[in-house]
Protein backbone atom coordinates (compact mmCIF):
# COMPACT_ATOMS: atom_id res chain seq x y z
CA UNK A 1 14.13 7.36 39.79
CA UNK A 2 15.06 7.48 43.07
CA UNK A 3 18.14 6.39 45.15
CA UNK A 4 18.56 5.93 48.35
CA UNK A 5 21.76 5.68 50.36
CA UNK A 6 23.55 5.57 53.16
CA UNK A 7 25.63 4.25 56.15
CA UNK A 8 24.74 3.01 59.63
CA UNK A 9 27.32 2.52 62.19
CA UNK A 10 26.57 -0.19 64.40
CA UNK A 11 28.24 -1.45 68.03
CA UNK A 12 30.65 -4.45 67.92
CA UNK A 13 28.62 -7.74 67.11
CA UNK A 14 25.08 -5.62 65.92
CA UNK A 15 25.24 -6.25 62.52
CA UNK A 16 25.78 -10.38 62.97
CA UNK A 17 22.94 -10.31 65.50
CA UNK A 18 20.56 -8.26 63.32
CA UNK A 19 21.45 -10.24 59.93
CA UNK A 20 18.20 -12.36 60.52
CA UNK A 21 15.85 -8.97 60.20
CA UNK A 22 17.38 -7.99 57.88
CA UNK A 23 17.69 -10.79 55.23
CA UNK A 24 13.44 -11.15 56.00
CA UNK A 25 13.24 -6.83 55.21
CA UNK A 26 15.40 -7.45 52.06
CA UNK A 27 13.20 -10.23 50.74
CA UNK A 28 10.16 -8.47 51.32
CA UNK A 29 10.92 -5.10 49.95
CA UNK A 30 12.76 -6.57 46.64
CA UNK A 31 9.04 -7.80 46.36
CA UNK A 32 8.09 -4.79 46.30
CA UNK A 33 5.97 -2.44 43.37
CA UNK A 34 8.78 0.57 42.29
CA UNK A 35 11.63 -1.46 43.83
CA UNK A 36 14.25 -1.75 41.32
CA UNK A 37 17.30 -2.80 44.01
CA UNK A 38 17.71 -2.77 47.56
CA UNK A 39 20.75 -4.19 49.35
CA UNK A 40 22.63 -3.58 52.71
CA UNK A 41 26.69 -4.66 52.73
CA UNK A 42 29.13 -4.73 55.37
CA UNK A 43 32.22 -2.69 54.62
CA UNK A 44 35.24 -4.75 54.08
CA UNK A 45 37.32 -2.24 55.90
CA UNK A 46 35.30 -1.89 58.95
CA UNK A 47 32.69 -4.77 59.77
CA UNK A 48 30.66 -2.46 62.23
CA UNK A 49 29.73 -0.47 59.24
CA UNK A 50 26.52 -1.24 57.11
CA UNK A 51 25.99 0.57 53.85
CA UNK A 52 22.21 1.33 52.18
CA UNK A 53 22.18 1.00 49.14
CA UNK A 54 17.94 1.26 47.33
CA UNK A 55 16.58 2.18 43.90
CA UNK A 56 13.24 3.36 43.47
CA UNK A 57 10.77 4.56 40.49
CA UNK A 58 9.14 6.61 42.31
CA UNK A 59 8.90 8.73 45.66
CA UNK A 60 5.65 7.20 45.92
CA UNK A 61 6.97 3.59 45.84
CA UNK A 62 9.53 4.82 48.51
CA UNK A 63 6.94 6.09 50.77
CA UNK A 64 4.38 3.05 50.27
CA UNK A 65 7.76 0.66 51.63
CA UNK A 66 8.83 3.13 54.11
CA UNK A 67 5.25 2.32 55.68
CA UNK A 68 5.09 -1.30 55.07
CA UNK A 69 4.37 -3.93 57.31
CA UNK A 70 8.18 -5.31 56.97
CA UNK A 71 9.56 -1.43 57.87
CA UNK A 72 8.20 -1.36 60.73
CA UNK A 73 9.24 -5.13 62.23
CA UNK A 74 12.85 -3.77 60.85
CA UNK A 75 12.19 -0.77 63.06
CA UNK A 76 11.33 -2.53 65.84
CA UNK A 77 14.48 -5.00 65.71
CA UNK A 78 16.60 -1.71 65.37
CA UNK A 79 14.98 -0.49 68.45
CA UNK A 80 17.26 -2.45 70.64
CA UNK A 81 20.07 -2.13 68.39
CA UNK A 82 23.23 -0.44 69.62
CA UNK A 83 23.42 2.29 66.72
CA UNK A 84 26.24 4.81 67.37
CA UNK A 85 25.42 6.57 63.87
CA UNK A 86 22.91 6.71 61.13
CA UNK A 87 22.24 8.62 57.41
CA UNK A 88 20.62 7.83 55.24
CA UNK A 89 19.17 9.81 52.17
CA UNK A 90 17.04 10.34 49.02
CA UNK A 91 17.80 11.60 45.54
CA UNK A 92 16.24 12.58 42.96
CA UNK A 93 18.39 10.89 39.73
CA UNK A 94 17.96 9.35 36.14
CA UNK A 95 20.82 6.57 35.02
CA UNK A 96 23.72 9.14 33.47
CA UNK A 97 26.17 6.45 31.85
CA UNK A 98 27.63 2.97 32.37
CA UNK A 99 31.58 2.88 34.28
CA UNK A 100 32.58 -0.51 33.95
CA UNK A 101 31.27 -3.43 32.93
CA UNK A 102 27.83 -4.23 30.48
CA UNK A 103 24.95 -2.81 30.96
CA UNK A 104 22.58 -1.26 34.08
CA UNK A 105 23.06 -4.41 36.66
């Protein structure tokens, strides 16, 4: 399995202006073969801060969406975003143990 995180910190009024590329990139990539969850959320502390939040099966299944058709219109709408920081990154992980609640959701 793997997981993919991270944060991107956006200028004031970036994330509200992008939502529309990104709710069409989340549809299409929890679509996807190998894509077990994928999800972006605005922190509740600071709404200019988008986390990343992706599971995969595989690093092939991560590769095959990071060269999709859907990446790269995502791409392009971030290309005139105002992006004052970015990380995001891959593990390598298996599911250790349940914290709260029922279950793997």
């Amino acid at each position: 399995m793997i997981i993919v995180t991270g944060q991107v910190r956006f200028a004031e009024g970036e994330i509200a202006r992008l939502t529309p590329a990104f709710r069409m990139n989340i549809q299409a990539t929890r679509a996807e073969a190998g894509c077990a969850r994928y999800a972006y959320g605005v922190d509740v502390a600071d709404p200019n801060l988008l986390h990343v939040v992706e599971e995969w099966s595989d690093e092939e299944a991560v590769n095959t969406h990071m060269n999709s058709p859907h990446m790269t219109d995502l791409m392009t709408a971030l290309g005139s975003a105002k992006i004052e920081a970015i990380s995001i990154v891959a593990y390598e992980a298996h599911f250790l143990k349940t914290l709260l609640g029922g279950g793997r959701g």
